[in-house]
Protein backbone atom coordinates (compact mmCIF):
# COMPACT_ATOMS: atom_id res chain seq x y z
CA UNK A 1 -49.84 73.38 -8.05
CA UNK A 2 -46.18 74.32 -6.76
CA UNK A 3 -48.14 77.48 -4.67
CA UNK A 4 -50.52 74.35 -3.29
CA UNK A 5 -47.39 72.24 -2.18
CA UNK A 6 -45.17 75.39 -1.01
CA UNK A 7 -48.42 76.65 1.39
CA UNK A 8 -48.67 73.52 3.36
CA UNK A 9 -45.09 72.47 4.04
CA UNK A 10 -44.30 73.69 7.52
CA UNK A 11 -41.95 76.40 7.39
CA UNK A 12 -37.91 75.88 9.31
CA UNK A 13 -37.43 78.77 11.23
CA UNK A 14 -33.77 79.74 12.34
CA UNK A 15 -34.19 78.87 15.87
CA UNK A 16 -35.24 75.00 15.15
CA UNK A 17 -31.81 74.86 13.04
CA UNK A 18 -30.16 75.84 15.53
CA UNK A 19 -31.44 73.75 18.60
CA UNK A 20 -31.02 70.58 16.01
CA UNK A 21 -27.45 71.79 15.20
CA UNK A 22 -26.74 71.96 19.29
CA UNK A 23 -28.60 68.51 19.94
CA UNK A 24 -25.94 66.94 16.99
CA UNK A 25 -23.05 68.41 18.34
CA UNK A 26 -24.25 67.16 21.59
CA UNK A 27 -25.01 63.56 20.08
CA UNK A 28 -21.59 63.46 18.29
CA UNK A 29 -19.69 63.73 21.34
CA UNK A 30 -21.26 61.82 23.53
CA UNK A 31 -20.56 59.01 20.17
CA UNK A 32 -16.77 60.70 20.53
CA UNK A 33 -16.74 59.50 23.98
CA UNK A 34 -18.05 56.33 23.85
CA UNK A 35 -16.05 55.64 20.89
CA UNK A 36 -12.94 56.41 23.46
CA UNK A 37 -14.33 54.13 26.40
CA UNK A 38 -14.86 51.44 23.77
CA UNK A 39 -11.40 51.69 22.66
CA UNK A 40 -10.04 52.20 26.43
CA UNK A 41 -11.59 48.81 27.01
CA UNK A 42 -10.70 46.78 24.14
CA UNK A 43 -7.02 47.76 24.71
CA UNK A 44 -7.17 46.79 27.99
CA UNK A 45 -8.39 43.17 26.89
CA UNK A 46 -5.97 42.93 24.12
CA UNK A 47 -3.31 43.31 27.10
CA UNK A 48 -4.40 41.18 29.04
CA UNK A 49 -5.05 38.43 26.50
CA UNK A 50 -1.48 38.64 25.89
CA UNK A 51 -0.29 38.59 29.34
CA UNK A 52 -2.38 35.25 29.68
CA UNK A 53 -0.98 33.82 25.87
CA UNK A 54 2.61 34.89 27.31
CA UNK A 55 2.20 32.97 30.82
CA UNK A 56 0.82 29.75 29.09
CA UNK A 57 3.27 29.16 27.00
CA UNK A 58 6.04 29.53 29.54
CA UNK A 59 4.09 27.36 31.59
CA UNK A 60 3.38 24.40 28.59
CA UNK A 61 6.02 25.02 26.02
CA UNK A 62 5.75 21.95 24.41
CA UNK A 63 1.56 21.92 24.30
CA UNK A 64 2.01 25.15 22.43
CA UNK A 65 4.67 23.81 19.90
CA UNK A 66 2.16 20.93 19.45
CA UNK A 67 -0.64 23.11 19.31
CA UNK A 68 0.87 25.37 16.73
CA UNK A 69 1.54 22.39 14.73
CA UNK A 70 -1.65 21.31 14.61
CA UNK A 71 -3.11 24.68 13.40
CA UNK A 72 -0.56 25.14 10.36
CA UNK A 73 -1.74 21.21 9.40
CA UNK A 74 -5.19 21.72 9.50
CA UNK A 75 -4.89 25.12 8.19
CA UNK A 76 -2.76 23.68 5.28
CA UNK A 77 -5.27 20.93 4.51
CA UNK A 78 -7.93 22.82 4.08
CA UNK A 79 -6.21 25.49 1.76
CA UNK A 80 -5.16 22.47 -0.26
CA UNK A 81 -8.82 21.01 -0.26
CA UNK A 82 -10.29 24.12 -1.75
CA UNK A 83 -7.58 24.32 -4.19
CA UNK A 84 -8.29 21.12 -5.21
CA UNK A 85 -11.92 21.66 -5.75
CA UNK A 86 -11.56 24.49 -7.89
């Protein structure tokens, strides 16, 4: 039965591991570099998000101070709600 099973799988020569070894390399770095644009670009948007945070608060101090404010109370509330409920 093993002879049966042996005869009919297709056989791998050395030539087809090698093209599929050059098409992985090829897909791992073209993953390598679009791991690098992706990372490129999301620096560049981190950057600029802070340039933007930076300008509004020196534009609206007191909006931020408030706004801040607001987040720590809501964000305390809600850790104290799920406290309590335990």
């Amino acid at each position: 039965m093993t002879d049966a099973v042996l005869e009919r799988e297709p056989k791998i020569e050395k030539q087809d591991l090698r093209r599929s070894a050059e098409k992985l390399g090829e897909r791992v770095k073209e993953g390598v570099e679009f791991v690098k644009k992706v990372g490129r670009t999301s620096c560049d948007a981190a950057e600029e998000f802070m340039e933007d945070a930076t300008r509004r608060i020196k534009r609206h101090p007191a909006e931020t101070v408030v706004g801040a404010f607001a987040v720590g109370i809501a964000f305390g509330a809600l850790v104290a709600f799920i406290i309590r409920k335990k």
